[in-house]
C-alpha atoms as a PDB file:
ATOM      1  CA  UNK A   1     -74.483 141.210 116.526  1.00  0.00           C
ATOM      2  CA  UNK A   2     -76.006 138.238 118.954  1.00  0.00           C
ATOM      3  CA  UNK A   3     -79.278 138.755 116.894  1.00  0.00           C
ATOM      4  CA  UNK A   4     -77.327 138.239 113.517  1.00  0.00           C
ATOM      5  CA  UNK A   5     -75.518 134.773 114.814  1.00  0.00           C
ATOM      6  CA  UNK A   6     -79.464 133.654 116.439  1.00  0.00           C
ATOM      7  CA  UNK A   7     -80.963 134.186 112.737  1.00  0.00           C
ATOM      8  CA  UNK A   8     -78.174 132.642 111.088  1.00  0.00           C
ATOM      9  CA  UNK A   9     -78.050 129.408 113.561  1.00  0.00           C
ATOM     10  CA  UNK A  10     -81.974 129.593 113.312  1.00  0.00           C
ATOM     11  CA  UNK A  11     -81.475 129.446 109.288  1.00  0.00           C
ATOM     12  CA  UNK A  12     -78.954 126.676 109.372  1.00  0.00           C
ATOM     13  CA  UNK A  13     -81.146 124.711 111.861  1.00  0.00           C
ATOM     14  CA  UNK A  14     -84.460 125.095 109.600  1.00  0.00           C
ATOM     15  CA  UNK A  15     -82.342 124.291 106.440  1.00  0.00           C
ATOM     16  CA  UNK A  16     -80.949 121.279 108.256  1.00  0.00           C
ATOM     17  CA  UNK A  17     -84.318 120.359 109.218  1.00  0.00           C
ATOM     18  CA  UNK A  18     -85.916 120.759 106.205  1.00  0.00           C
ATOM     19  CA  UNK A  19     -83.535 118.251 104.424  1.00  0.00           C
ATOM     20  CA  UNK A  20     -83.705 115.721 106.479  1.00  0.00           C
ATOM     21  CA  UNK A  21     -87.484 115.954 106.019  1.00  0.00           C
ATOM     22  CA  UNK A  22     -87.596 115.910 102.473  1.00  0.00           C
ATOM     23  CA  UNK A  23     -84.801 112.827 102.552  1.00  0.00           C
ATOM     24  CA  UNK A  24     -87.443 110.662 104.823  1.00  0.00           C
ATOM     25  CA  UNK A  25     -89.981 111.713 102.522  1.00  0.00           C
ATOM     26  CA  UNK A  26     -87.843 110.604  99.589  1.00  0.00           C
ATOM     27  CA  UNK A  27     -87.072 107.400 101.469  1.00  0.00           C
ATOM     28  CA  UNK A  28     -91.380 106.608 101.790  1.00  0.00           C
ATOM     29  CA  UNK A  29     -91.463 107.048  98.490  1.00  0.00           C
ATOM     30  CA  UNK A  30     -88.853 105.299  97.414  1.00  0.00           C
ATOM     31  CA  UNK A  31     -90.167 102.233  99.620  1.00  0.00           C
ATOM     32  CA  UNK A  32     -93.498 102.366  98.001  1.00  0.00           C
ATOM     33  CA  UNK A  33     -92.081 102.474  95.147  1.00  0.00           C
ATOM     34  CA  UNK A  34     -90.626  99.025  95.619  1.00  0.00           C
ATOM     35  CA  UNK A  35     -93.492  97.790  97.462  1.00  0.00           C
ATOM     36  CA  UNK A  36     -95.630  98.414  94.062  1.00  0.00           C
ATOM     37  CA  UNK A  37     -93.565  96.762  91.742  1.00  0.00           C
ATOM     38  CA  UNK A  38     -93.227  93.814  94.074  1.00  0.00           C
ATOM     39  CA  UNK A  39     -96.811  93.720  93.965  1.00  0.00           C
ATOM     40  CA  UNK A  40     -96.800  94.063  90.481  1.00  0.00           C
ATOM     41  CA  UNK A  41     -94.549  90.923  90.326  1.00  0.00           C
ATOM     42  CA  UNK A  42     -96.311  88.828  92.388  1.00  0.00           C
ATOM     43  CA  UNK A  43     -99.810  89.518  90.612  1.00  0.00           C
ATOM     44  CA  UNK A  44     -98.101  88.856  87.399  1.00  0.00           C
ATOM     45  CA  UNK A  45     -96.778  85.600  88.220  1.00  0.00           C
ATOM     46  CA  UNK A  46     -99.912  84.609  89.693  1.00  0.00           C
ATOM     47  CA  UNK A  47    -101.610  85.053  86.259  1.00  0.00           C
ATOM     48  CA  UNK A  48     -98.768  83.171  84.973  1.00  0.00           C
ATOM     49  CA  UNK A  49     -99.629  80.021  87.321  1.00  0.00           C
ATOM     50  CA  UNK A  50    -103.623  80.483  86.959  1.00  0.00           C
ATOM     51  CA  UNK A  51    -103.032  79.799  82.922  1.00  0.00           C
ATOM     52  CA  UNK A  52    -101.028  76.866  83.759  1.00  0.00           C
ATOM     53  CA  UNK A  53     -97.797  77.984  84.264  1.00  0.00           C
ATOM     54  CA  UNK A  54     -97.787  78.657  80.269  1.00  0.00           C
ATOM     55  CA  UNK A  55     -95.324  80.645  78.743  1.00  0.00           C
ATOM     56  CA  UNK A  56     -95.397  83.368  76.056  1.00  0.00           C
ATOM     57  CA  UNK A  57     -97.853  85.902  77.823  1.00  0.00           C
ATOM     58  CA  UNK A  58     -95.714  87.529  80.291  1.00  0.00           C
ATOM     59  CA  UNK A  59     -96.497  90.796  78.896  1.00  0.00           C
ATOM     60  CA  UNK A  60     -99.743  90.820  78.965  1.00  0.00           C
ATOM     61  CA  UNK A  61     -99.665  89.319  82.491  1.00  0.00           C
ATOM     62  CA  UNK A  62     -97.295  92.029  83.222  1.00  0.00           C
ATOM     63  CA  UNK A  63    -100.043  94.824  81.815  1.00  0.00           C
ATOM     64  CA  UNK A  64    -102.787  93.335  83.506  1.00  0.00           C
ATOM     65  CA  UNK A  65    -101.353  93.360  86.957  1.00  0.00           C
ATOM     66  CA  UNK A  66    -100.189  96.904  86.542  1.00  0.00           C
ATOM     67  CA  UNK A  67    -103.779  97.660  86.521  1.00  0.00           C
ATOM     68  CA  UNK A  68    -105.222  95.733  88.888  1.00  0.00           C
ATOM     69  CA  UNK A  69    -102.091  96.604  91.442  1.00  0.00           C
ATOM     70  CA  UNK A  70    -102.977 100.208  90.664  1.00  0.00           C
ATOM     71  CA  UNK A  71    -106.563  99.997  91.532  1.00  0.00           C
ATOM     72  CA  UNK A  72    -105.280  98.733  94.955  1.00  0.00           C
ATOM     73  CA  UNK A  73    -103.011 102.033  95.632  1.00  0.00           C
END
């Protein structure tokens, strides 16, 4: 019976464990998640202001730093 309750609390402990790990690792991604599309951003409006702050190309700005952010990562 005592070897019963020590695998059960062992299997509670690892599945306790084992969530919290996969919730920090959800968490990282999550963050550079953000972190690229604020890259993203940035190197998009930067193309905006190197064409003069001209307006009517924010997709293709948008497209072109996509690619350049995702050589970077």
């Amino acid at each position: 019976m005592k070897i019963t309750k020590i695998i059960g609390k062992a299997k509670t402990t690892t599945r306790k464990v084992v969530a919290q790990a996969m919730a920090k690792q959800e968490r990282e991604i999550q963050l550079t998640d953000e972190r690229i599309q604020e890259a993203i951003r940035l190197k998009a409006y930067d193309l905006y202001l190197q064409r003069g702050g001209q307006h009517g190309n924010d997709f293709e700005d948008w497209l072109t730093a996509e690619k350049m952010v995702s050589q970077q990562f």
